[in-house]
N, C-alpha and C. Protein backbone atom coordinates (compact mmCIF):
# COMPACT_ATOMS: atom_id res chain seq x y z
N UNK A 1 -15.27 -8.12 -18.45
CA UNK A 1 -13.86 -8.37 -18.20
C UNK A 1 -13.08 -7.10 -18.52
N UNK A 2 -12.32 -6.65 -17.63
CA UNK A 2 -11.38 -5.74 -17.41
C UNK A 2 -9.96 -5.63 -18.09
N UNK A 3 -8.95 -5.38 -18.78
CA UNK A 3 -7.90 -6.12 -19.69
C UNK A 3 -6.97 -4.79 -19.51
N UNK A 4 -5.71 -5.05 -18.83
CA UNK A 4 -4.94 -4.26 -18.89
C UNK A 4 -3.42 -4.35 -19.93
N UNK A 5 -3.00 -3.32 -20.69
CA UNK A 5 -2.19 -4.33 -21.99
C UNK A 5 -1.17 -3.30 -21.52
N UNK A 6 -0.01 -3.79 -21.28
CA UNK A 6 1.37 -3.12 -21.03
C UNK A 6 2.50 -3.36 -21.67
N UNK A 7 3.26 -2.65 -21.92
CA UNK A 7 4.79 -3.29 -22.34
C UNK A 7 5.50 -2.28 -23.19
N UNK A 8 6.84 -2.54 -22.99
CA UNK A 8 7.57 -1.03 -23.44
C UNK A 8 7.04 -0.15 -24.41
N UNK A 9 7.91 1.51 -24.41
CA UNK A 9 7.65 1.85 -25.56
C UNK A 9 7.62 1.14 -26.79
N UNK A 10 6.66 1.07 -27.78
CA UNK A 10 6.80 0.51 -28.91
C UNK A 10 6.66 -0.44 -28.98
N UNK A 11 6.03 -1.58 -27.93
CA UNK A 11 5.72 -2.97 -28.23
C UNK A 11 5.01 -2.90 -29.42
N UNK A 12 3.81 -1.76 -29.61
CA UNK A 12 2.18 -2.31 -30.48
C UNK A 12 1.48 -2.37 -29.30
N UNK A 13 0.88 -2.10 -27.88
CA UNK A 13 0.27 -1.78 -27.21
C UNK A 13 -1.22 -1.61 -27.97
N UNK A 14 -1.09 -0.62 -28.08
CA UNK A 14 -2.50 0.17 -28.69
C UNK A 14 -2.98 0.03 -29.96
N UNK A 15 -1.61 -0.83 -30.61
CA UNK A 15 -2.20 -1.20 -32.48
C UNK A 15 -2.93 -2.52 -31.92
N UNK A 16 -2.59 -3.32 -30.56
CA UNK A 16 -3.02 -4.40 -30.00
C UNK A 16 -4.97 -3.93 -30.09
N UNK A 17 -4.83 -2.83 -28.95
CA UNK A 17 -5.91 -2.89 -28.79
C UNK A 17 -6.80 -2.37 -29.96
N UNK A 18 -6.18 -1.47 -30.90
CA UNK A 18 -6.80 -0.92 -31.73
C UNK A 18 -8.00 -2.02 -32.73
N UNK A 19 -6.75 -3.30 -33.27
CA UNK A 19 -7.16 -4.73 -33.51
C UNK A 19 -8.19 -5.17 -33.09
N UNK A 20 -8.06 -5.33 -31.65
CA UNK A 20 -9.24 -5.98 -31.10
C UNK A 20 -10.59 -5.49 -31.31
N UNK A 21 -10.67 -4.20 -30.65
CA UNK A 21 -11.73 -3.76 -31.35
C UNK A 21 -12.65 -3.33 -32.59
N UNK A 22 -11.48 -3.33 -33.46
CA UNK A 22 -11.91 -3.09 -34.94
C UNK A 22 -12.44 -4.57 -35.09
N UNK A 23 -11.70 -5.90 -34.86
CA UNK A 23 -12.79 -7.54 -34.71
C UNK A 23 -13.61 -7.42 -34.38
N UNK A 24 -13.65 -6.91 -33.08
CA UNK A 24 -15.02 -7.07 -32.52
C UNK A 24 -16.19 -6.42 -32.89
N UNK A 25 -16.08 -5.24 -33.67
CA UNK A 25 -16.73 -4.57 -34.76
C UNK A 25 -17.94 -3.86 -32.89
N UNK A 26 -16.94 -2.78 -32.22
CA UNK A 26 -17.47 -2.75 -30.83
C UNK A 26 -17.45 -1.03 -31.27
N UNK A 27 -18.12 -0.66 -30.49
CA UNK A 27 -18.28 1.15 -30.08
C UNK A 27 -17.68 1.54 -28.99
N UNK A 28 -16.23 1.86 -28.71
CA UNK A 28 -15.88 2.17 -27.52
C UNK A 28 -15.96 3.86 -27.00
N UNK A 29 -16.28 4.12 -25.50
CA UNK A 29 -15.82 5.40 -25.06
C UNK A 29 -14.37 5.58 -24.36
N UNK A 30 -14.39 6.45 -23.99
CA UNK A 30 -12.84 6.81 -23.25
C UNK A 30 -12.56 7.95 -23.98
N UNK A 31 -10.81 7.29 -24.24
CA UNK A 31 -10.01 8.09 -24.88
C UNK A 31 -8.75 7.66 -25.83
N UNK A 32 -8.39 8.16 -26.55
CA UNK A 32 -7.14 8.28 -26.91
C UNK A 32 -6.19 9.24 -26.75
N UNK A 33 -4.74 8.57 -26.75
CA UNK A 33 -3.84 9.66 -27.45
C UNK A 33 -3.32 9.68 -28.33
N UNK A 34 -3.18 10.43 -28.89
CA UNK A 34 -1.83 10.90 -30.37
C UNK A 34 -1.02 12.10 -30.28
N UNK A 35 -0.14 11.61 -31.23
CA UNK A 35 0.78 12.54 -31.40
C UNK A 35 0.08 14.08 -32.05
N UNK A 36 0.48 14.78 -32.27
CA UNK A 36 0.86 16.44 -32.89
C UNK A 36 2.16 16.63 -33.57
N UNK A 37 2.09 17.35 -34.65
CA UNK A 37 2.52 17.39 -35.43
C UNK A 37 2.52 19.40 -35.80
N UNK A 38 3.85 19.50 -35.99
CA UNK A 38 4.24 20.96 -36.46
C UNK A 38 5.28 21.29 -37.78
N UNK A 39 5.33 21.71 -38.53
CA UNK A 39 5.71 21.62 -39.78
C UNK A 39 6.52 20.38 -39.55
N UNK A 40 5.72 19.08 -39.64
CA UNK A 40 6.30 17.93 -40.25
C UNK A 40 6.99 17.34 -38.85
N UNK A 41 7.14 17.91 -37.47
CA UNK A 41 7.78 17.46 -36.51
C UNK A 41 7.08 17.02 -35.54
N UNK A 42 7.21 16.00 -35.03
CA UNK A 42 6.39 15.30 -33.91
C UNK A 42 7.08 16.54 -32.44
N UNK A 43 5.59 17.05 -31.82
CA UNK A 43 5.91 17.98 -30.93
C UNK A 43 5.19 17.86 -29.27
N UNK A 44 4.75 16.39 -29.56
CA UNK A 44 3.99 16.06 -28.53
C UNK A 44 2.57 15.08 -28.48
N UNK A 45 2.21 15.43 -27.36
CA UNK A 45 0.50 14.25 -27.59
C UNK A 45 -0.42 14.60 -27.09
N UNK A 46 -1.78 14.84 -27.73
CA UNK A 46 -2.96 15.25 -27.16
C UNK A 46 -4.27 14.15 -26.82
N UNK A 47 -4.89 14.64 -25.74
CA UNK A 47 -6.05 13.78 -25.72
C UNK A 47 -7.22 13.93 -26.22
N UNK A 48 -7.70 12.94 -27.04
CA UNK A 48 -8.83 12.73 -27.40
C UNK A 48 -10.11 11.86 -27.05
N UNK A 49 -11.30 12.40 -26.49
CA UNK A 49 -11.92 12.09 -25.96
C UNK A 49 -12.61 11.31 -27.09
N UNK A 50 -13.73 9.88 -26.66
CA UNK A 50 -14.51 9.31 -27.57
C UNK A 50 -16.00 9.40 -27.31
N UNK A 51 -16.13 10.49 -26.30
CA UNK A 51 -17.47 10.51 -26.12
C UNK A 51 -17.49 12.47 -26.20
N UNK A 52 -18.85 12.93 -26.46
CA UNK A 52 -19.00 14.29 -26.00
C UNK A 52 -18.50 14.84 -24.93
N UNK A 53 -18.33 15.69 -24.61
CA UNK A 53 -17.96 16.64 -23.19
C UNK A 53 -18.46 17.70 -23.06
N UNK A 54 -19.56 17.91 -22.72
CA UNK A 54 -20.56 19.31 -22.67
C UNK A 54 -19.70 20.20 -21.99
N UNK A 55 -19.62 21.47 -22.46
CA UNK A 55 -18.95 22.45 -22.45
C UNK A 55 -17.03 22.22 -21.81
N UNK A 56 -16.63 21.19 -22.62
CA UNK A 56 -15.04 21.02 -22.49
C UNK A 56 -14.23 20.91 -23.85
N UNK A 57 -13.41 21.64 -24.15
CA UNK A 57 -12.77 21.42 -25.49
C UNK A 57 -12.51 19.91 -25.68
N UNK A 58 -12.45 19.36 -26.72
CA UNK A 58 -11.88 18.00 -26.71
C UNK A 58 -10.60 18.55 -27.84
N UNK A 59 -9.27 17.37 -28.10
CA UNK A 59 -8.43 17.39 -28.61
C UNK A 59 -7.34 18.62 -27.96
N UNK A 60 -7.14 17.83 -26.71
CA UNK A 60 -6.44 19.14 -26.04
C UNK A 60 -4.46 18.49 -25.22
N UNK A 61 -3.86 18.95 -25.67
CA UNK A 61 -2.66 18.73 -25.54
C UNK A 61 -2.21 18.20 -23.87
N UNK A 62 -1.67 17.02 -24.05
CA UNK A 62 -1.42 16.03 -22.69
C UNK A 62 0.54 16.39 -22.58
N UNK A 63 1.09 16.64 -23.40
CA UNK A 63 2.85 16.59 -23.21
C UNK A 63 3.30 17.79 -24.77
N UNK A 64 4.29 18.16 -24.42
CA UNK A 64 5.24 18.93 -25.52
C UNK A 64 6.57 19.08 -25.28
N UNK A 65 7.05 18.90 -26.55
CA UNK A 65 8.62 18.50 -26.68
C UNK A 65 9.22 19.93 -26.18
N UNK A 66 9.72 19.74 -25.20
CA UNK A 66 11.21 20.70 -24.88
C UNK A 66 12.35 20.69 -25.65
N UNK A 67 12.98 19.64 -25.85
CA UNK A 67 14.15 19.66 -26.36
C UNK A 67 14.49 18.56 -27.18
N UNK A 68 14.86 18.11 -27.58
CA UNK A 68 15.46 16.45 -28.41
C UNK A 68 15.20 15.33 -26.86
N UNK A 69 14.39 14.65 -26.88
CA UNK A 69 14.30 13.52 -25.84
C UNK A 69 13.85 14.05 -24.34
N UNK A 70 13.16 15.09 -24.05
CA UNK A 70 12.48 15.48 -23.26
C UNK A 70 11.18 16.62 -23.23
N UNK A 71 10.02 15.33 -22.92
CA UNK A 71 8.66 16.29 -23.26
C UNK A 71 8.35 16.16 -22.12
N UNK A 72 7.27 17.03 -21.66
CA UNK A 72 6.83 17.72 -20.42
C UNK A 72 5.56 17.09 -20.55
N UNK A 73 5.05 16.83 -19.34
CA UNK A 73 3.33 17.17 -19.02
C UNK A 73 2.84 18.20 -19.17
N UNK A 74 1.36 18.11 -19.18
CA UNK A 74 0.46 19.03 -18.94
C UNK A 74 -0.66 18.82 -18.18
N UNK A 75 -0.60 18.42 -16.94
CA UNK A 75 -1.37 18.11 -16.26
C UNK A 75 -3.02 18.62 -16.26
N UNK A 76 -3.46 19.77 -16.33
CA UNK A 76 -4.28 20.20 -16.46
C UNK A 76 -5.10 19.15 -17.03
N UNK A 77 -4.89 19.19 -18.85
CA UNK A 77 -5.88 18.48 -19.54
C UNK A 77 -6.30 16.73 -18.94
N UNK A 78 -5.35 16.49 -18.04
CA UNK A 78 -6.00 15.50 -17.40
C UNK A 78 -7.12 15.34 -16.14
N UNK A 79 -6.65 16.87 -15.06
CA UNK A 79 -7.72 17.12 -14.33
C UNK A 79 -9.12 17.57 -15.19
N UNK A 80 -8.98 18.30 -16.38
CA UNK A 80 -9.78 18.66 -16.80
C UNK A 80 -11.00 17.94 -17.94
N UNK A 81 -10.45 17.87 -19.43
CA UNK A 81 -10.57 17.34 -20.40
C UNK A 81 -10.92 15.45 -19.13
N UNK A 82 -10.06 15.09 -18.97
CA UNK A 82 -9.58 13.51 -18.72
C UNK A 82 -10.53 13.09 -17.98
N UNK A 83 -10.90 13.96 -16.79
CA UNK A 83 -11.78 13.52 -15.71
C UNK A 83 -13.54 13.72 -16.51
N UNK A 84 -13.61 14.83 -17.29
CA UNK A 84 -14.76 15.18 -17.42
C UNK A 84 -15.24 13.63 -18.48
N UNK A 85 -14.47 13.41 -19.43
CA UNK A 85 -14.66 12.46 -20.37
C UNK A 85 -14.70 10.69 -19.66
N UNK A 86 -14.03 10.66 -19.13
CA UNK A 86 -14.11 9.35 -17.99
C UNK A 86 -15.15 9.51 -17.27
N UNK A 87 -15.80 10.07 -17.04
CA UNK A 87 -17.21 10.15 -16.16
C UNK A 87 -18.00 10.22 -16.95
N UNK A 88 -18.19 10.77 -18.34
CA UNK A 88 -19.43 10.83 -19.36
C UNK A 88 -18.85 9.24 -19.62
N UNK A 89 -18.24 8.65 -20.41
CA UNK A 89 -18.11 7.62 -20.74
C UNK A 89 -18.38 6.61 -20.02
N UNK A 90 -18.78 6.49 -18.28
CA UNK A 90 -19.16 5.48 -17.81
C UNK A 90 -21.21 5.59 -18.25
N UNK A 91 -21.54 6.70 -18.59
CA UNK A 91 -22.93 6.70 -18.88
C UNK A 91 -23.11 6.63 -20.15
N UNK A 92 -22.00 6.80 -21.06
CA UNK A 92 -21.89 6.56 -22.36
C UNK A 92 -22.91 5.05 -22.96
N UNK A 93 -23.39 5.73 -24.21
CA UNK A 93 -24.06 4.34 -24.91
C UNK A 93 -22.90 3.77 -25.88
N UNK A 94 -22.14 3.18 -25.28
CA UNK A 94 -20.94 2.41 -25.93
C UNK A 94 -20.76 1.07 -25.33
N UNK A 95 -19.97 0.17 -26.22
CA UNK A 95 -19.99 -1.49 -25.95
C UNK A 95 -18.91 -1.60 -24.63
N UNK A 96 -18.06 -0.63 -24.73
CA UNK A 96 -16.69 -0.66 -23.56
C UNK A 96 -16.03 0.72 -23.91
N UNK A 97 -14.78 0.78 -22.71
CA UNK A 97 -14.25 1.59 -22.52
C UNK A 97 -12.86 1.30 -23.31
N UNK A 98 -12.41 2.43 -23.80
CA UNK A 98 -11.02 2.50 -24.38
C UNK A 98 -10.26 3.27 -23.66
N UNK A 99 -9.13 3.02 -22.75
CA UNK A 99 -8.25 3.73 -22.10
C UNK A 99 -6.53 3.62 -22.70
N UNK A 100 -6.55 4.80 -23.53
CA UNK A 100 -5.28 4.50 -24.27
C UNK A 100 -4.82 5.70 -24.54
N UNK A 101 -3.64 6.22 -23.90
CA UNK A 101 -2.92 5.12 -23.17
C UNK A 101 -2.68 6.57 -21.79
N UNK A 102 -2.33 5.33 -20.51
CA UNK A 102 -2.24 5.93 -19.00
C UNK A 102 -0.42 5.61 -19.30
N UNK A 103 -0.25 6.70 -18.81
CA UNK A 103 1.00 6.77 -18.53
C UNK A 103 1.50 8.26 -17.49
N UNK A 104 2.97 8.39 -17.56
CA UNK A 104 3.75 9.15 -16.47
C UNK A 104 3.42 10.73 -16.19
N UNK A 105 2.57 11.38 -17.89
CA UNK A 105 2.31 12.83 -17.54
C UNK A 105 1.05 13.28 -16.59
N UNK A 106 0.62 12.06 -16.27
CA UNK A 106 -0.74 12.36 -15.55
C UNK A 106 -0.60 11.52 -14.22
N UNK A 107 0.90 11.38 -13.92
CA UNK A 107 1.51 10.29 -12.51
C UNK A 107 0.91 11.69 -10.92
N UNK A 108 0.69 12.64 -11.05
CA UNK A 108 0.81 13.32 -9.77
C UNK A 108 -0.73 14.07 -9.89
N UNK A 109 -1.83 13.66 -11.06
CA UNK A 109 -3.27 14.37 -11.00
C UNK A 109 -4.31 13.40 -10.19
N UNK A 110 -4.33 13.60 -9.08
CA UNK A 110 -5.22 12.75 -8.47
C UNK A 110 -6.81 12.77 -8.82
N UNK A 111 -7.05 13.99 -9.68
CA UNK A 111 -8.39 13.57 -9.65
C UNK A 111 -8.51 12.73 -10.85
N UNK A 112 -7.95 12.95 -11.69
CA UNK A 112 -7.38 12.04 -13.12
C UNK A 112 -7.70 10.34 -12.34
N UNK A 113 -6.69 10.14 -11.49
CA UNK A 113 -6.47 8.75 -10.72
C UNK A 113 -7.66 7.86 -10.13
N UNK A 114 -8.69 9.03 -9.40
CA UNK A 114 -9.62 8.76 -8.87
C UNK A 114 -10.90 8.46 -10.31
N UNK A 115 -10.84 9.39 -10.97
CA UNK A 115 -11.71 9.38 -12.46
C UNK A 115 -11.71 7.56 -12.72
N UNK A 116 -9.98 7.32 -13.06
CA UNK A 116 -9.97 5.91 -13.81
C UNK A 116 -10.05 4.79 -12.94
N UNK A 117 -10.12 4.77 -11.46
CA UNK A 117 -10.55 4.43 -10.62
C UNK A 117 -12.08 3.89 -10.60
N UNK A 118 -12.65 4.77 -10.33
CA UNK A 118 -14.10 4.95 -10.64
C UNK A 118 -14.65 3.84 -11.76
N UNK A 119 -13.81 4.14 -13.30
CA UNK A 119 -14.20 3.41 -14.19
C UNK A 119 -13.67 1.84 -14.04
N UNK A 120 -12.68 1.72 -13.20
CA UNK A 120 -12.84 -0.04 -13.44
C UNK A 120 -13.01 -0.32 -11.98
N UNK A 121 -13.69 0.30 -11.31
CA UNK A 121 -14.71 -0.26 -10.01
C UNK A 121 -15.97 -0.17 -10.55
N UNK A 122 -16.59 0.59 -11.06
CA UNK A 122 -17.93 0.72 -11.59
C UNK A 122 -18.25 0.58 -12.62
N UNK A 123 -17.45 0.43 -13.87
CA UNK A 123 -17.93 0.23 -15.19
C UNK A 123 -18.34 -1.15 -15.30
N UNK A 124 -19.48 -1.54 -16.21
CA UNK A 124 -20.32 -2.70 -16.13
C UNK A 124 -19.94 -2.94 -17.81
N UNK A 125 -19.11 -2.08 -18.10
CA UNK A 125 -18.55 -1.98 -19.89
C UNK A 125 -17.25 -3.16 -19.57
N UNK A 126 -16.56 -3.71 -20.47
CA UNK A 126 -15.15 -3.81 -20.59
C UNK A 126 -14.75 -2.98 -20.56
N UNK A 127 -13.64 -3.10 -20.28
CA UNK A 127 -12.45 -1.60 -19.93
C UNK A 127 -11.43 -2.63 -20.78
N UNK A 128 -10.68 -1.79 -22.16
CA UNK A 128 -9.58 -1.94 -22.48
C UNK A 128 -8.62 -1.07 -22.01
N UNK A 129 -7.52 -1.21 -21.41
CA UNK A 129 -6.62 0.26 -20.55
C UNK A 129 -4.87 -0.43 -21.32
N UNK A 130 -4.77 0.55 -21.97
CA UNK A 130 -3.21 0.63 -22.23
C UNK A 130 -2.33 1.51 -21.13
N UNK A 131 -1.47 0.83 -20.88
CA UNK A 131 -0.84 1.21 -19.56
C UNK A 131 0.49 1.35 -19.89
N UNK A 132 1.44 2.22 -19.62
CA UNK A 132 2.83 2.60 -20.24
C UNK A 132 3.41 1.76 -18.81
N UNK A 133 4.44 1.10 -19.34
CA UNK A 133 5.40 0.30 -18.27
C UNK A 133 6.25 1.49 -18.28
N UNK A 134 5.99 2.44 -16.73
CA UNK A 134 6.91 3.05 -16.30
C UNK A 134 6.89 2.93 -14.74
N UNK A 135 7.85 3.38 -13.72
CA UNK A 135 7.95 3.00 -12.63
C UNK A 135 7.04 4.26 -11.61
N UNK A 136 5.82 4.22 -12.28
CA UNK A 136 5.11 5.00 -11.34
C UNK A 136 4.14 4.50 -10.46
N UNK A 137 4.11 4.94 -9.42
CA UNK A 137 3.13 3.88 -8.11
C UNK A 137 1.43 3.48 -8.72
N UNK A 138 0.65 4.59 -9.61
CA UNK A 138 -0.41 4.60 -10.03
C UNK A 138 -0.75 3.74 -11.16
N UNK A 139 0.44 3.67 -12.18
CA UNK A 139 0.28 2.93 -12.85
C UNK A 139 0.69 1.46 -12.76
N UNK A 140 1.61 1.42 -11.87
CA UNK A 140 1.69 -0.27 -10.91
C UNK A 140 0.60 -0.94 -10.51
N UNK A 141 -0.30 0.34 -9.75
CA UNK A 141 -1.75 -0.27 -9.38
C UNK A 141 -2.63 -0.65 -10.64
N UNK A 142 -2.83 -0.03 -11.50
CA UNK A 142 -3.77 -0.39 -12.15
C UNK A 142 -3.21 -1.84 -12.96
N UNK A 143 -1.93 -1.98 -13.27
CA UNK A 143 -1.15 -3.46 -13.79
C UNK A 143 -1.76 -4.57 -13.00
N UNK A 144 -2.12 -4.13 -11.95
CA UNK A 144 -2.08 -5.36 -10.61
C UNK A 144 -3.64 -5.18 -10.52
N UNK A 145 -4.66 -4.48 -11.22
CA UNK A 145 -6.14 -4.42 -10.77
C UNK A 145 -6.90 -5.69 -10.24
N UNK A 146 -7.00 -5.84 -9.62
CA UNK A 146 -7.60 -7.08 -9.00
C UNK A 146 -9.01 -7.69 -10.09
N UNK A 147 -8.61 -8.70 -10.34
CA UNK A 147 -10.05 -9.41 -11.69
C UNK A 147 -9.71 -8.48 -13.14
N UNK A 148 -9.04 -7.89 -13.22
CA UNK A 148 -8.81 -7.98 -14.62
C UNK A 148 -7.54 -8.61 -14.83
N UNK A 149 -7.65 -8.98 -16.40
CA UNK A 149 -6.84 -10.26 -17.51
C UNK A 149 -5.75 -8.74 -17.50
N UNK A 150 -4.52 -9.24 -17.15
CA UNK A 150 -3.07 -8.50 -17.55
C UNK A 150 -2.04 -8.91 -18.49
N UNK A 151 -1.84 -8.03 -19.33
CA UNK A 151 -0.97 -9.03 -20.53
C UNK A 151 0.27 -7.56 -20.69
N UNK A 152 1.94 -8.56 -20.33
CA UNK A 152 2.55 -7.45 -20.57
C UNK A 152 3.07 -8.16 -21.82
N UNK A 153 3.21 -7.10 -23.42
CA UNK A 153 4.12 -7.56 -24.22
C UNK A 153 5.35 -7.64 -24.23
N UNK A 154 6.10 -7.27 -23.50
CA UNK A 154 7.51 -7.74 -23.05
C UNK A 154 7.43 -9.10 -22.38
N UNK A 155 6.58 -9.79 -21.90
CA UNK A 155 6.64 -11.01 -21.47
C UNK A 155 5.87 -12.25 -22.32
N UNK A 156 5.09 -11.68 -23.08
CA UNK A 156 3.87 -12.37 -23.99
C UNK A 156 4.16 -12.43 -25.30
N UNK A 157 3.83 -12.98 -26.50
CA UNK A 157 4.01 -12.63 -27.80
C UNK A 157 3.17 -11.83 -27.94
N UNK A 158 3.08 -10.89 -28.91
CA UNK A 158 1.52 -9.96 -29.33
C UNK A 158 0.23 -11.38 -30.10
N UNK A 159 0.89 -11.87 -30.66
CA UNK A 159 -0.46 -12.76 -31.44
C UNK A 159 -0.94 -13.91 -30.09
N UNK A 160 0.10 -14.12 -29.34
CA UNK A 160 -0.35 -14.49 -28.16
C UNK A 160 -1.80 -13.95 -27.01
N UNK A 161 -0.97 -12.96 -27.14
CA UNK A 161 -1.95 -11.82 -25.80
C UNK A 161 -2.84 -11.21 -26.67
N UNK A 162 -2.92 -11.16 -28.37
CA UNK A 162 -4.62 -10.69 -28.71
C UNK A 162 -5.21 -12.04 -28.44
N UNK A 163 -5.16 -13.20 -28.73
CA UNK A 163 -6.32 -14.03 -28.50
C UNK A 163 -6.29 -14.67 -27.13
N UNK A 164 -5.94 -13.97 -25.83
CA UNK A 164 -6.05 -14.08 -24.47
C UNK A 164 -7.31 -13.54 -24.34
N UNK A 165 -6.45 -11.93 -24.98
CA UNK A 165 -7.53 -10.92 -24.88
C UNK A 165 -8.93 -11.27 -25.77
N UNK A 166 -9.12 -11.81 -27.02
CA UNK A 166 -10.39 -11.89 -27.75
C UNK A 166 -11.00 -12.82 -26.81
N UNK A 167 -10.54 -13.99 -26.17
CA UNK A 167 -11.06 -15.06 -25.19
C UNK A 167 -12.09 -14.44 -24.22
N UNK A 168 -11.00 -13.48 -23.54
CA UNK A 168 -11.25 -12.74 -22.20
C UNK A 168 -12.78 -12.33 -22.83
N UNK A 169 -12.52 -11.49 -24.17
CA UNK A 169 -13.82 -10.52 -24.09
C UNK A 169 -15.06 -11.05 -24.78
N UNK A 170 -15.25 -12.64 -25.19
CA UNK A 170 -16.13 -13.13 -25.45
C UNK A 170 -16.42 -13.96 -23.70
């Protein structure tokens, strides 16, 4: 089962999924993101891969703050870093996939698109995918993936939509 978890900035998205899997006591591949940090200032978010990447840096910067309330992409590390790690991770020896989180800086990298594509047409893993509710065409599609369980927390309670989701993945 496939599980896509959406809902504004700051619902708990990813503390959602984080939960689940720490229950399920599971080994996931993919990715994460987090923040960066510069004397004490949040300056952006990098990706972190959960599987190896033979000859690709891992922990490599996805957005950086311009100014007070506007950070930039970096597209690259998604053609690059994003695609290479989404393709090891479908051969990965892991219980499922962790996709956290898809959102707007990686809205115009098609091979990025095609990568996460790939993984919930072909992955035989669960796919957990945190998905940023923004109005981009790519990430609309994956909300709407055909056979996977969709839970937006703006419409759901959170203690609601984890035990949809624990249901789903037993």
């Amino acid at each position: 089962m496939h599980i896509t978890l959406t809902g504004r900035r700051g619902s708990g998205k990813s503390t959602l999924a984080q939960r689940l899997l720490a229950d399920l006591h599971v080994k996931p591949s993919g990715f994460v993101t987090l923040p960066y940090t510069i004397a004490g200032q949040r300056r952006g978010h990098y990706l972190h891969s959960l599987v190896d990447c033979p000859d690709q840096l891992n922990d490599l910067p996805i957005s950086a703050l311009q100014a007070p309330g506007l950070s930039v992409g970096i597209p690259d590390t998604f053609a690059t870093l994003g695609v290479t790690c989404l393709n090891q991770s479908l051969t990965a020896s892991s219980d499922c996939m962790l996709l956290d989180e898809i959102g707007r800086f990686e809205a115009s990298v098609e091979p990025f698109h095609a990568a996460v594509r790939a993984v919930f047409a072909q992955s035989k893993k669960p796919v957990l995918a945190v998905v940023q509710k923004a109005p981009v065409p790519f990430l609309a599609e994956l909300r709407a993936w055909p056979g996977c369980l969709h839970l937006d927390l703006d419409e759901i309670e959170r203690e609601a939509a984890y035990h949809k989701m624990l249901d789903a993945w037993r």
